[in-house]
N, C-alpha and C. Protein backbone atom coordinates (compact mmCIF):
# COMPACT_ATOMS: atom_id res chain seq x y z
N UNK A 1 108.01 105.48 -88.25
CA UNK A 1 107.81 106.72 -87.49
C UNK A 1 106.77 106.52 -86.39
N UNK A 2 105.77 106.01 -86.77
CA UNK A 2 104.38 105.30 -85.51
C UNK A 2 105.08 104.63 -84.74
N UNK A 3 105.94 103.86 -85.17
CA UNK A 3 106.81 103.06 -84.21
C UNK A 3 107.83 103.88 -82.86
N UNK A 4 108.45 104.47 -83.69
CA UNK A 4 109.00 105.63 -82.67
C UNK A 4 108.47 106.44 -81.97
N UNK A 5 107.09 106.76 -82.51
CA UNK A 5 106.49 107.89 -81.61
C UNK A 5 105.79 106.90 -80.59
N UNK A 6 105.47 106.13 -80.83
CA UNK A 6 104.52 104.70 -79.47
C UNK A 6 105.41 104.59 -78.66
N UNK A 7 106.91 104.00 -78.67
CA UNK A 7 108.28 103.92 -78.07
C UNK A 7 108.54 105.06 -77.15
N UNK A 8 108.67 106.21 -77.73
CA UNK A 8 108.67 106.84 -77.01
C UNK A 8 107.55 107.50 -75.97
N UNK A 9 106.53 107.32 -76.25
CA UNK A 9 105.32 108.19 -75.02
C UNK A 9 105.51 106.75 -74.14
N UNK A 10 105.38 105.36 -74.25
CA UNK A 10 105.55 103.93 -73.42
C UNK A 10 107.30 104.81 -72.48
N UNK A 11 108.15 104.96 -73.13
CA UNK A 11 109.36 105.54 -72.02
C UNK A 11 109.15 106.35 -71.33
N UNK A 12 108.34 107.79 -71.99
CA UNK A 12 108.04 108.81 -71.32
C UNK A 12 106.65 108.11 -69.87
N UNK A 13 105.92 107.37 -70.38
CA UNK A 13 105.15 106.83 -69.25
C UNK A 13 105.75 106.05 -67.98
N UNK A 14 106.94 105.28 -68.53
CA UNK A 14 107.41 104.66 -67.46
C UNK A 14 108.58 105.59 -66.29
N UNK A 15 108.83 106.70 -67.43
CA UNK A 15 109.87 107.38 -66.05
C UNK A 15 109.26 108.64 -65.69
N UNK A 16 107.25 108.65 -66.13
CA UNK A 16 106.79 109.33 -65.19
C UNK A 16 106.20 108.53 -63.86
N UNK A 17 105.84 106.90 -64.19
CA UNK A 17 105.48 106.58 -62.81
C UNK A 17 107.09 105.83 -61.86
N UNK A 18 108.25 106.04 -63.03
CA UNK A 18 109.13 105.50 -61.40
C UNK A 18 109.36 107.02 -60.87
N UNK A 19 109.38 108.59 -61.88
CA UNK A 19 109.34 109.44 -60.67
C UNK A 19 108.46 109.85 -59.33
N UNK A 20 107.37 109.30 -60.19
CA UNK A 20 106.19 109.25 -58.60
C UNK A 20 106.16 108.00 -58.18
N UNK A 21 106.51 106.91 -58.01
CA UNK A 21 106.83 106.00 -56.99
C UNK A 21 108.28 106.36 -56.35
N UNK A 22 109.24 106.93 -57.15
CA UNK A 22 110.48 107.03 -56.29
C UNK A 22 109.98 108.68 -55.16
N UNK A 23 109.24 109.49 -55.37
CA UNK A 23 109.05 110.28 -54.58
C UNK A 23 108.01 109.91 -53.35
N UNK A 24 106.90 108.95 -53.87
CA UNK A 24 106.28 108.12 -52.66
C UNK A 24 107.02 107.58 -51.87
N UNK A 25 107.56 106.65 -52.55
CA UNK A 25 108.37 105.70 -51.95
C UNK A 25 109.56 105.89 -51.27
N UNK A 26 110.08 106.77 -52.08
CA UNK A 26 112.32 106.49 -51.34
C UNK A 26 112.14 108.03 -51.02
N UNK A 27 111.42 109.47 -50.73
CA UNK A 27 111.34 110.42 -50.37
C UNK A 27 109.97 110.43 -49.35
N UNK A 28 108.73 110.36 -49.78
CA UNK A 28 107.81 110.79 -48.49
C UNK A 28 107.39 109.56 -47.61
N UNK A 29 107.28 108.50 -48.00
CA UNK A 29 107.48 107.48 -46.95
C UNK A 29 107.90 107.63 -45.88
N UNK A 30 109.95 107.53 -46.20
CA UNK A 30 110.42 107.68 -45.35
C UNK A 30 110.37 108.79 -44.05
N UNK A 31 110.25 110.03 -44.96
CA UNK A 31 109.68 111.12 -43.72
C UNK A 31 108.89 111.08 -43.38
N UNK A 32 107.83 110.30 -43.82
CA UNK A 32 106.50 110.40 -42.96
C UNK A 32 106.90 108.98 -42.16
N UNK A 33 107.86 108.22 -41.76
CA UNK A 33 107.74 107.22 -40.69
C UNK A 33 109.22 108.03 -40.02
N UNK A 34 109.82 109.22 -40.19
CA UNK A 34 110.46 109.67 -39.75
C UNK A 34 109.73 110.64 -38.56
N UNK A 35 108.73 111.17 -39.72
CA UNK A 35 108.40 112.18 -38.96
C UNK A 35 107.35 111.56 -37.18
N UNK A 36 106.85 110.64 -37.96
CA UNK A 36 106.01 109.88 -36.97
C UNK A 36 106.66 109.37 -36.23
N UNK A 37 107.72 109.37 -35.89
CA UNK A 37 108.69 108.69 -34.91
C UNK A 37 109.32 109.76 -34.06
N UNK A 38 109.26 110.86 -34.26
CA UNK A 38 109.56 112.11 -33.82
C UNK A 38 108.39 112.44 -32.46
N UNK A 39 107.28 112.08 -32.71
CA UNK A 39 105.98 112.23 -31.78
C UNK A 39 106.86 111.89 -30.33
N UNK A 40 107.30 110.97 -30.62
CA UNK A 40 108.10 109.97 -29.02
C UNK A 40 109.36 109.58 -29.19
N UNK A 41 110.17 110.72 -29.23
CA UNK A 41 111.69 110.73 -29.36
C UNK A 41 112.59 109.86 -28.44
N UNK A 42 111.89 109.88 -27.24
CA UNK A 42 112.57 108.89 -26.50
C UNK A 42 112.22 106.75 -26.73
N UNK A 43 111.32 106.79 -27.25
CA UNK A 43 111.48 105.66 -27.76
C UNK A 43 111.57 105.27 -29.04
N UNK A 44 111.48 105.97 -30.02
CA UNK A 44 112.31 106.14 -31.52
C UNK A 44 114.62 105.90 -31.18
N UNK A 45 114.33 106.61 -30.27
CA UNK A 45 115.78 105.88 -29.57
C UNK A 45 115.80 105.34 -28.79
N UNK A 46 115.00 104.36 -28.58
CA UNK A 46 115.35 102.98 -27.64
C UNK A 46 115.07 103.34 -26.39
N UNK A 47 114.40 104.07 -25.69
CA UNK A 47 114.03 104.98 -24.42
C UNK A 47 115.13 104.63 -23.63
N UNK A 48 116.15 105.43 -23.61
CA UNK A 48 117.39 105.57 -23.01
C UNK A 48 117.07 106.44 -21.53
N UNK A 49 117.78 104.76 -20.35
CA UNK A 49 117.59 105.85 -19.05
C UNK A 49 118.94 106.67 -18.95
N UNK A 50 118.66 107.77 -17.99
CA UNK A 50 119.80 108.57 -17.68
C UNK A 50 119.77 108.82 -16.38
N UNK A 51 121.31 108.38 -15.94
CA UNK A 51 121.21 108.83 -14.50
C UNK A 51 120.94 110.37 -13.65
N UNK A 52 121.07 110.63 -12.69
CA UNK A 52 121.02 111.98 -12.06
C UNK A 52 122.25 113.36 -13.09
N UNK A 53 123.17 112.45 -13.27
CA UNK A 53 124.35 113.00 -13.94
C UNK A 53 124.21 113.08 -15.30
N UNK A 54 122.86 112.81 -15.90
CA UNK A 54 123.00 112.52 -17.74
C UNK A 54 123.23 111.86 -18.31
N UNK A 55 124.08 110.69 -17.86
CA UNK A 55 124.79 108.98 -18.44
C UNK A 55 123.79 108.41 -18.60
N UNK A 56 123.94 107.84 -19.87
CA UNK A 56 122.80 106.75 -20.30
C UNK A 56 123.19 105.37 -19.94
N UNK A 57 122.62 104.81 -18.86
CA UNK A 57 122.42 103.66 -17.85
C UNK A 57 121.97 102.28 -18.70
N UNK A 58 121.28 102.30 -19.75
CA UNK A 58 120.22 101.27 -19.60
C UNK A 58 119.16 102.22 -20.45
N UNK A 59 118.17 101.22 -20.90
CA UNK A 59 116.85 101.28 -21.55
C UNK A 59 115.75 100.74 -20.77
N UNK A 60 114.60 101.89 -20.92
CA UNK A 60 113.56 100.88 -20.32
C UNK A 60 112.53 99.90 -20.58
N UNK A 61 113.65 99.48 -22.44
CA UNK A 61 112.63 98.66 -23.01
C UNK A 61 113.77 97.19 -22.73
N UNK A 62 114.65 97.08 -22.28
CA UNK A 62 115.42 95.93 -22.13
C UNK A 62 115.79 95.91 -20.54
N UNK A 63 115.14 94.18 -20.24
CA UNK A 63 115.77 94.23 -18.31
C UNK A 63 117.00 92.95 -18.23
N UNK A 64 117.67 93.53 -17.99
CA UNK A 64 119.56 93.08 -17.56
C UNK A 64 119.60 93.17 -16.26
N UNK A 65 119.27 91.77 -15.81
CA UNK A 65 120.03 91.56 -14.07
C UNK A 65 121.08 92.19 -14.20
N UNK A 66 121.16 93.19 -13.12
CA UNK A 66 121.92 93.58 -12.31
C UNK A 66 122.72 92.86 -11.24
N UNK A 67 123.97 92.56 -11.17
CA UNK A 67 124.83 91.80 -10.46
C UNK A 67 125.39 92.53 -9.45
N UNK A 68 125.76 91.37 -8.06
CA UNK A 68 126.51 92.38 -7.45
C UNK A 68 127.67 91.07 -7.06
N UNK A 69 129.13 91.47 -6.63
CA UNK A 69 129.89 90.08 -6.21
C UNK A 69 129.75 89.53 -4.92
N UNK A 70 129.70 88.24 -4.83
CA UNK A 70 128.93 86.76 -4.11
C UNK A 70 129.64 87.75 -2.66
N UNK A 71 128.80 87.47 -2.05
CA UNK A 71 128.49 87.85 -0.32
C UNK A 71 128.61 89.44 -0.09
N UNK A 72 128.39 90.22 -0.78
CA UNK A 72 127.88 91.79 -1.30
C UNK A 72 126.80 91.51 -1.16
N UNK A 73 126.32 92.65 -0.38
CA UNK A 73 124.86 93.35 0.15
C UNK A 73 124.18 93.64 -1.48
N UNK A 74 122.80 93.20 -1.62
CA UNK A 74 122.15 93.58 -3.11
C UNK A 74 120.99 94.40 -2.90
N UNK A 75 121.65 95.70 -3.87
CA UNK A 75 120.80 96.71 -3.66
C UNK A 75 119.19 97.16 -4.41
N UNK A 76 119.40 96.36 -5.64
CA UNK A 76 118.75 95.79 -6.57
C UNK A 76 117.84 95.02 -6.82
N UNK A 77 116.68 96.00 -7.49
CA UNK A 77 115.24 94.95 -7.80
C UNK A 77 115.60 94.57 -9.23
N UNK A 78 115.19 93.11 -9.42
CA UNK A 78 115.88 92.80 -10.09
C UNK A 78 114.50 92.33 -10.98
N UNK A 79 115.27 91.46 -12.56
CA UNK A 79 114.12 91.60 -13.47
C UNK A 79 113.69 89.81 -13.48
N UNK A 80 112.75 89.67 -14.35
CA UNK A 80 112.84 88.19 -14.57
C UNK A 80 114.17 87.68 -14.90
N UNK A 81 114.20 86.01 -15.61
CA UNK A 81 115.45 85.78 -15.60
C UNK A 81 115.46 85.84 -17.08
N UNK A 82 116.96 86.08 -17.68
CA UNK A 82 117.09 85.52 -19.38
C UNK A 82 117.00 85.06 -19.59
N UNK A 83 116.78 84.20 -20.73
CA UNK A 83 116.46 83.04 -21.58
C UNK A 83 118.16 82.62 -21.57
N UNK A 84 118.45 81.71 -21.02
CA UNK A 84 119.74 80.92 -21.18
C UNK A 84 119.98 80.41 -22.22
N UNK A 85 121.18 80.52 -22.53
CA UNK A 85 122.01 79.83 -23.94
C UNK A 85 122.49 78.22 -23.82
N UNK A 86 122.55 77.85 -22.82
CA UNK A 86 123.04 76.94 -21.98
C UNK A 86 122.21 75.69 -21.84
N UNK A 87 122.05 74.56 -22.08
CA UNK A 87 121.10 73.23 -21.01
C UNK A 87 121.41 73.32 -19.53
N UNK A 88 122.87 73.94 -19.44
CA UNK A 88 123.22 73.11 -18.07
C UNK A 88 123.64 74.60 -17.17
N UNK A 89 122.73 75.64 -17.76
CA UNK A 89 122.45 77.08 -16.47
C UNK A 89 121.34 77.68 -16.32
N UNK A 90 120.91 77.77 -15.18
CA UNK A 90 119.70 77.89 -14.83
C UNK A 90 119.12 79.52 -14.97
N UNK A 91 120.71 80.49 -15.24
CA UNK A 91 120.53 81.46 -14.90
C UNK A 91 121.66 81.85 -15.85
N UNK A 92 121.05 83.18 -16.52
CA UNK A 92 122.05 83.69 -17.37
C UNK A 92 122.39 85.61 -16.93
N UNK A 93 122.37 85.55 -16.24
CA UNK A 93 122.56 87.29 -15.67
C UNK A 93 123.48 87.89 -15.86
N UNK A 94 122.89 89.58 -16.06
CA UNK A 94 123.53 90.41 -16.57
C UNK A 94 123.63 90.28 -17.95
N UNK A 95 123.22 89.53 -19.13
CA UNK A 95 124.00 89.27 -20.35
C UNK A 95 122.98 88.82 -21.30
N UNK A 96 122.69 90.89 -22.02
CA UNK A 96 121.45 90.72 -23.04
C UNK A 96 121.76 89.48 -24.21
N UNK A 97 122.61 89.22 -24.46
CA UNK A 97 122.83 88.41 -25.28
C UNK A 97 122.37 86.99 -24.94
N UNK A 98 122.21 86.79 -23.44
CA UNK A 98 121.15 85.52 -23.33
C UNK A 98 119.74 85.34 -23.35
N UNK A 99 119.50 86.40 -24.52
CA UNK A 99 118.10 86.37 -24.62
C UNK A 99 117.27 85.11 -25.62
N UNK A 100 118.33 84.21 -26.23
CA UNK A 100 118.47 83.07 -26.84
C UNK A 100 117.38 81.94 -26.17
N UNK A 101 116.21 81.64 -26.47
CA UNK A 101 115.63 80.77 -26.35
C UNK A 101 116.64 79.38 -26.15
N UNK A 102 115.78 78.57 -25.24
CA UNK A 102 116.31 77.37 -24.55
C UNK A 102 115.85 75.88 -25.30
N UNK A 103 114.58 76.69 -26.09
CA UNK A 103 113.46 75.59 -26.90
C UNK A 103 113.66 74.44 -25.51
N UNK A 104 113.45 74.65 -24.28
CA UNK A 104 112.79 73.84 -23.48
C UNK A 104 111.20 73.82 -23.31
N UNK A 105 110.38 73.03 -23.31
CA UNK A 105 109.12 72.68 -23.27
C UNK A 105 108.75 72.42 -21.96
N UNK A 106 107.26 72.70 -21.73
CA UNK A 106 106.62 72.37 -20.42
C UNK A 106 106.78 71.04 -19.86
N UNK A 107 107.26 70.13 -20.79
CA UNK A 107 107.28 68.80 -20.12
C UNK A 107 108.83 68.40 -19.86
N UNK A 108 109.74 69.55 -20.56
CA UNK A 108 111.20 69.49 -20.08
C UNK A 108 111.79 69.06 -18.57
N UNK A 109 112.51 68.08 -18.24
CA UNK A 109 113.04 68.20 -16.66
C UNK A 109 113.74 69.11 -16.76
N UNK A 110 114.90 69.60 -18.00
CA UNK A 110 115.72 70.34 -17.60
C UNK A 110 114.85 71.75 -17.03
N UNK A 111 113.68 72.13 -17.89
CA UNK A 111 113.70 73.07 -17.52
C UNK A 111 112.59 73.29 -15.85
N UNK A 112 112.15 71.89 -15.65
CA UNK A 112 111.65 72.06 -14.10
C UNK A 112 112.55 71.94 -13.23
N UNK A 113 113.90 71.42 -13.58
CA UNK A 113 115.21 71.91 -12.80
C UNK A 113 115.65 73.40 -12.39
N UNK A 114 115.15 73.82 -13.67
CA UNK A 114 115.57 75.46 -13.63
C UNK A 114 115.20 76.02 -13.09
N UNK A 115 113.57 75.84 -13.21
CA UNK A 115 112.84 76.37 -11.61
C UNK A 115 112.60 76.50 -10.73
N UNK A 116 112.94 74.87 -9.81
CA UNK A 116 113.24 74.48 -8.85
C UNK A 116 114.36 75.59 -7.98
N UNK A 117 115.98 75.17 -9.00
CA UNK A 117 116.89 76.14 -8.76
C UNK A 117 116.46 77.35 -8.98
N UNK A 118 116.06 78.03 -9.55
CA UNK A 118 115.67 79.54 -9.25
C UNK A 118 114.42 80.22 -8.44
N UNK A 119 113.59 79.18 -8.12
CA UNK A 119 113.02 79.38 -6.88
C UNK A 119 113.59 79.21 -5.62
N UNK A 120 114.00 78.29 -5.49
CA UNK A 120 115.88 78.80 -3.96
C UNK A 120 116.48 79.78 -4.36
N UNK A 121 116.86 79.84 -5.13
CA UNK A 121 117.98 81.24 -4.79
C UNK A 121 116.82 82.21 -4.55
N UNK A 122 115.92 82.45 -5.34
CA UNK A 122 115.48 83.70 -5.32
C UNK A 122 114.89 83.76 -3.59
N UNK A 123 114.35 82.95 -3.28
CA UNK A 123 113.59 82.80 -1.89
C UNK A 123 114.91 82.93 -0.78
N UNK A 124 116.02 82.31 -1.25
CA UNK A 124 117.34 82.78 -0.31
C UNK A 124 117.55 84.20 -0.70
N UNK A 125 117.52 84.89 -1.28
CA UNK A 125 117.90 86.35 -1.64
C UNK A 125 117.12 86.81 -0.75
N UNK A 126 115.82 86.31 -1.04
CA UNK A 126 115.02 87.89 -0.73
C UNK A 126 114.42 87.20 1.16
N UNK A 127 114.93 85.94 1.70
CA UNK A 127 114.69 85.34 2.82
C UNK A 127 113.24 85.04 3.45
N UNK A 128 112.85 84.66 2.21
CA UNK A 128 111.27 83.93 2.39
C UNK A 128 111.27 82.64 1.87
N UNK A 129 109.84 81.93 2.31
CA UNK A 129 109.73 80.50 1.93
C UNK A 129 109.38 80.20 0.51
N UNK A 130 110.09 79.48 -0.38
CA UNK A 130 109.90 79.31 -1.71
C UNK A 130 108.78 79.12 -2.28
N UNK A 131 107.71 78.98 -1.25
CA UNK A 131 106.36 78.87 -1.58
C UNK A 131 105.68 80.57 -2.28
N UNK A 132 106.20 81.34 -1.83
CA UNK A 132 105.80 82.79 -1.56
C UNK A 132 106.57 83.49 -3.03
N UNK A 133 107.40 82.57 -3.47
CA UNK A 133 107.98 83.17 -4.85
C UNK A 133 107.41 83.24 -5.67
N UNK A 134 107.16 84.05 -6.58
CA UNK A 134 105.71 84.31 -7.67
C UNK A 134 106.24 83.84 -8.83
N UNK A 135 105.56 83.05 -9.88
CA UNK A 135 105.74 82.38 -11.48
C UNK A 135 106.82 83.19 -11.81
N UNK A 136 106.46 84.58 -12.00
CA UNK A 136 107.57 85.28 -12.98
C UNK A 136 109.05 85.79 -12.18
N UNK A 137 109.32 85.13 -11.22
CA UNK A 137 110.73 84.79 -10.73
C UNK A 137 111.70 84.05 -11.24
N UNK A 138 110.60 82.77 -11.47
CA UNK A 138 111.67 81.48 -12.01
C UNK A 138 111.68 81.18 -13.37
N UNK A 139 111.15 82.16 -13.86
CA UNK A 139 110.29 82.13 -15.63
C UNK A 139 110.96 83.10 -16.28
N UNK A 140 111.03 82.97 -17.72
CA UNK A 140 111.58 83.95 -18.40
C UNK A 140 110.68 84.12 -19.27
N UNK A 141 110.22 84.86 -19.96
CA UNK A 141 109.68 85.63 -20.79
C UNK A 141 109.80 85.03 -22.37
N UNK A 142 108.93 85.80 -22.98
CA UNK A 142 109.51 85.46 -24.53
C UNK A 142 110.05 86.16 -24.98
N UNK A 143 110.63 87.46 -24.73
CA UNK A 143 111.80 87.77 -25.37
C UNK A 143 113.08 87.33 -24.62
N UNK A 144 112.91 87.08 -23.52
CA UNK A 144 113.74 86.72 -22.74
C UNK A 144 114.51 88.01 -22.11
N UNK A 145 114.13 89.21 -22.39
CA UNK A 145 114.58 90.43 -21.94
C UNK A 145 113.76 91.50 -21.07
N UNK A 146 112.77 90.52 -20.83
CA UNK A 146 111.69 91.22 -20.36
C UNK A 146 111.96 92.73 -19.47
N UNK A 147 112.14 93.53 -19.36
CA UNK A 147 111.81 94.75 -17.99
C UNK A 147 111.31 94.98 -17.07
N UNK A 148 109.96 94.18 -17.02
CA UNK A 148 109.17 94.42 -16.01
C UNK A 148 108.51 92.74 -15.43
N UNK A 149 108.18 93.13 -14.17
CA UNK A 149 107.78 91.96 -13.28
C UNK A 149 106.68 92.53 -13.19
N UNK A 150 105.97 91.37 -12.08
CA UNK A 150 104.60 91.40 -11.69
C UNK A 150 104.78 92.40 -10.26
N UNK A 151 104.03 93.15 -10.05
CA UNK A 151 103.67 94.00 -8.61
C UNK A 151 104.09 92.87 -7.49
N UNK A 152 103.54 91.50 -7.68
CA UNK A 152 103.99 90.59 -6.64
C UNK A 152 105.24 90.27 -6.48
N UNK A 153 106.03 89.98 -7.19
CA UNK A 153 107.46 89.93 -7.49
C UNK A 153 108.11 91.22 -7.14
N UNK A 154 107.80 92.37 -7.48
CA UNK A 154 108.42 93.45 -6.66
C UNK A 154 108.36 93.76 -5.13
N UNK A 155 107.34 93.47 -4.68
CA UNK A 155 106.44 93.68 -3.11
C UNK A 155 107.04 92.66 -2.71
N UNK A 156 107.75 91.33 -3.11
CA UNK A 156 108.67 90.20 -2.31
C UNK A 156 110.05 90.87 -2.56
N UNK A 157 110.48 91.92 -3.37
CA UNK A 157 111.79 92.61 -3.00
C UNK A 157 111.94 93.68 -2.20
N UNK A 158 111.00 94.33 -1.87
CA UNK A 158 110.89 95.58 -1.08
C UNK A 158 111.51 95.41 0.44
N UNK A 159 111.41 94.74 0.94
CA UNK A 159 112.24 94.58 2.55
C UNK A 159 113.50 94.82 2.03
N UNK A 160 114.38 93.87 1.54
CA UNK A 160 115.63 93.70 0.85
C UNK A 160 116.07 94.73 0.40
N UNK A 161 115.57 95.56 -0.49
CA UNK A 161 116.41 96.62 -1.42
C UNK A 161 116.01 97.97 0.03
N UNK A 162 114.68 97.84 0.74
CA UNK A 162 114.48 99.11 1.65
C UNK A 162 115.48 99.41 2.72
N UNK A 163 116.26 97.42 2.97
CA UNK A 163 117.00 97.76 3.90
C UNK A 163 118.51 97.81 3.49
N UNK A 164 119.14 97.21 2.38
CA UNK A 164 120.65 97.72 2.13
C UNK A 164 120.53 99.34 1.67
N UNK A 165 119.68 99.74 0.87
CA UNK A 165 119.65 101.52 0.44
C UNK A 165 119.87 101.89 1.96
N UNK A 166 118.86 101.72 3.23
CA UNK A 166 119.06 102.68 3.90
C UNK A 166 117.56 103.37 4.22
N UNK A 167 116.64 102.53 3.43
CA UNK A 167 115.87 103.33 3.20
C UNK A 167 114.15 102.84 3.71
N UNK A 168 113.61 103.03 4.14
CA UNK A 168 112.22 103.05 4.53
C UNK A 168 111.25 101.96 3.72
N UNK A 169 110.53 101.21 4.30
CA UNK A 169 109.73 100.05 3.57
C UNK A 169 108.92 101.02 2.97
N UNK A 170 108.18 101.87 3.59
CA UNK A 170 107.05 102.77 2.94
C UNK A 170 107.73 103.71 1.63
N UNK A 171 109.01 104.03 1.74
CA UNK A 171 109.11 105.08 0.79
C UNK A 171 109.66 104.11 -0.46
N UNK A 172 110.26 103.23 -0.07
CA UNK A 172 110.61 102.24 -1.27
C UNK A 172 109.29 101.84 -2.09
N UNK A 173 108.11 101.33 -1.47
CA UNK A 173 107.09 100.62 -1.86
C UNK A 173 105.93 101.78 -2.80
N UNK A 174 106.08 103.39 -2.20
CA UNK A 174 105.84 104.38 -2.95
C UNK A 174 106.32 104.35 -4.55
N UNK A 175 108.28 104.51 -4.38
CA UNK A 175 108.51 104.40 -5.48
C UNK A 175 107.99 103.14 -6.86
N UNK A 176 107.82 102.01 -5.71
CA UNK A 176 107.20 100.81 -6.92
C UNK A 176 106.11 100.91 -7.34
N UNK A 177 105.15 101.97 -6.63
CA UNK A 177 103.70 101.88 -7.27
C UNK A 177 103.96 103.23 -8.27
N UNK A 178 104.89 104.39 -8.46
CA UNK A 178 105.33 105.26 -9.39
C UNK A 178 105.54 104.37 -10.11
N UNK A 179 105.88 103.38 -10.16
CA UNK A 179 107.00 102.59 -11.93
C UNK A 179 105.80 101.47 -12.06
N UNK A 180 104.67 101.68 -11.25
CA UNK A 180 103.53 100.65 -11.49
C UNK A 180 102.78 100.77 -12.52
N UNK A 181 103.23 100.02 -14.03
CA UNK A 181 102.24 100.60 -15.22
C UNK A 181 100.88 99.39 -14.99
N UNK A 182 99.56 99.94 -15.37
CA UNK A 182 98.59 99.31 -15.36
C UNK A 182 98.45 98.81 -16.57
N UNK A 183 97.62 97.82 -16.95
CA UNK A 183 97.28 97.16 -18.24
C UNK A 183 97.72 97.75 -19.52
N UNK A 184 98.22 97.83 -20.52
CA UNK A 184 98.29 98.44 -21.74
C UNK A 184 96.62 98.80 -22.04
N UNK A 185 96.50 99.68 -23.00
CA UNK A 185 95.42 100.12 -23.10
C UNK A 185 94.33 100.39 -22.15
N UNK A 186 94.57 99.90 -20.98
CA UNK A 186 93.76 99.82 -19.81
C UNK A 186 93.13 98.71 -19.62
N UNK A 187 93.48 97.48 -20.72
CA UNK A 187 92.68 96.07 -20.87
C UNK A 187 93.26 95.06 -21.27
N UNK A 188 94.33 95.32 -21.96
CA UNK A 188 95.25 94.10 -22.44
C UNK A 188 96.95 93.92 -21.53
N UNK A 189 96.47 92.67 -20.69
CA UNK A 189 97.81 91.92 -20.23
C UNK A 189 97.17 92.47 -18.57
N UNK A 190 98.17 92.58 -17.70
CA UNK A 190 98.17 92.96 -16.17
C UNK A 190 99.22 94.25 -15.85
N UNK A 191 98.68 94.64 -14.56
CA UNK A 191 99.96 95.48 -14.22
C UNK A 191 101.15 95.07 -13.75
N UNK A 192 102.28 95.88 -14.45
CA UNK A 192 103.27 95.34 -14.02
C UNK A 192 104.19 96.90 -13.54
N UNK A 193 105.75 96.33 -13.10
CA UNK A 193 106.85 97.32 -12.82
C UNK A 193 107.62 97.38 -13.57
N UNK A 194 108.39 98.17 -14.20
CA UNK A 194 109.35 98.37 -15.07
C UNK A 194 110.49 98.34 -13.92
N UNK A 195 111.37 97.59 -14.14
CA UNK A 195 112.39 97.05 -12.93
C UNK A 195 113.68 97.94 -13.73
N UNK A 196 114.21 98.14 -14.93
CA UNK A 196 115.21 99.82 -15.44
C UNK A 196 115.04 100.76 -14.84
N UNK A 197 113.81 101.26 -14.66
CA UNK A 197 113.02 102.37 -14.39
C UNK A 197 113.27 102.76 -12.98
N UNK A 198 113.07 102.07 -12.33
CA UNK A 198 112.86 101.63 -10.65
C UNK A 198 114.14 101.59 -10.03
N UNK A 199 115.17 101.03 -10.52
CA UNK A 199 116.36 100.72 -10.26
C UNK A 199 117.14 102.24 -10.39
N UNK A 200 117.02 102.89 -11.42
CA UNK A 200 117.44 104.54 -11.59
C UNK A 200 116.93 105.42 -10.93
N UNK A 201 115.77 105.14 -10.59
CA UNK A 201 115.06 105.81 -9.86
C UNK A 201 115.57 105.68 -8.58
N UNK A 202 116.00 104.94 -8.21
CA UNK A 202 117.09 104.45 -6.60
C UNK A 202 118.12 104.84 -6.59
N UNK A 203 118.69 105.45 -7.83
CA UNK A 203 120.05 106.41 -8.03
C UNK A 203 120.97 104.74 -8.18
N UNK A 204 120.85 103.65 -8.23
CA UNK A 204 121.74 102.54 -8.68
C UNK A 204 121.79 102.42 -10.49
N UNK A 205 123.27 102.59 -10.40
CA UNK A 205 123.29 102.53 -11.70
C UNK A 205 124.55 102.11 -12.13
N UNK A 206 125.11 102.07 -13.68
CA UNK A 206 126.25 101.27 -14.02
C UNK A 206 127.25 101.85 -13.56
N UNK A 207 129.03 101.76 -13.77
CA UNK A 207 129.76 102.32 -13.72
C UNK A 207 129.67 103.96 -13.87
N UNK A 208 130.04 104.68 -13.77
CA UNK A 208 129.35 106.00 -14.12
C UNK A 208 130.42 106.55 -15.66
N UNK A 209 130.15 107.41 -16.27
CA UNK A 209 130.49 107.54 -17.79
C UNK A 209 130.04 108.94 -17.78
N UNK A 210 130.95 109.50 -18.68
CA UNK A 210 130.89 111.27 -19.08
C UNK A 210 129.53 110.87 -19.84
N UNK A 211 128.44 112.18 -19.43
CA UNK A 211 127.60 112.61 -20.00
C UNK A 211 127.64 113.49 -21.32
N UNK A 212 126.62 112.97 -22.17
CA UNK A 212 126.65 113.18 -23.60
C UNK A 212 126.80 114.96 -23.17
């Protein structure tokens, strides 16, 4: 009978602490990282841009060159480059899925090839001397999805995108210092442009699509 009654208060103890770990745990947890995610709804969903029309374009936590077809006017500030899937492409655009590390190293040729080549094109795009092309042109990032460039890298696209839009060096160069975020915290990293951001903001955007 001692035996049974010990047995049982040891059961009764154990399915009083899995009911209060299952109510910590698999009930207020979750709402409390629910609820805390609610504070900033737009990036709890992936900060979804939307065009003038409501279509969700793009995110402004992921940057996807924007393409346009070979000898087409480019309207587009564009982002760093992706992380290529490839040894033998220097350039993987348009295509989040090349956000795939290259595991090329600083002492790689292939990848001082890459730079080489993407410091010409980019200096032919934007019709300056390849000297004047800034690091994070020919560089990709570590996620390889980066969004945003350096202020210098944008200010070498501003002629280019001011003059296929149509549009004014001064009012273009306005809009880049709007999408100009300063340091995180005000101290960690540099300022940069969110190049999603900037690009919607120019009314350029994907195919167009019924709004939610």
């Amino acid at each position: 009978m001692r035996f049974a009654h010990g047995f049982l208060r040891q059961m009764l103890a154990g399915f009083a602490v899995l009911a209060v770990f299952t109510a910590v745990l698999g009930v207020g947890y979750p709402v409390a990282v629910w609820a805390v995610s609610r504070l900033d709804t737009e990036s709890a969903e992936g900060s979804p841009l939307r065009d003038a029309a409501g279509c969700v374009v793009g995110s402004s936590l992921v940057g996807v060159d924007p393409q346009v077809p070979d000898g087409q006017p480019d309207p587009y500030f564009h982002p760093r480059v992706t992380g290529s899937v490839a040894d033998d492409d220097a350039f993987a655009p348009g295509d989040p899925s090349a956000a795939l590390p290259t595991n090329q190293g600083p002492s790689s040729e292939t990848l001082a090839s890459f730079v080489q080549q993407r410091r010409a094109a980019v200096a032919a795009r934007e019709n300056v001397d390849p000297s004047l092309v800034p690091v994070d042109a020919v560089t990709g990032s570590g996620s390889g999805i980066d969004p945003d460039i350096s202020p210098a890298y944008a200010a070498l696209q501003i002629p280019r995108v001011a003059e296929v839009n149509g549009l004014s060096v001064t009012d273009v160069r306005a809009l880049v210092n709007d999408y100009t975020h300063g340091p995180q915290y005000g101290v960690l990293g540099a300022a940069v442009v969110n190049v999603p951001q900037l690009n919607v903001a120019l009314g350029l955007t994907a195919p167009h699509c019924s709004p939610d």
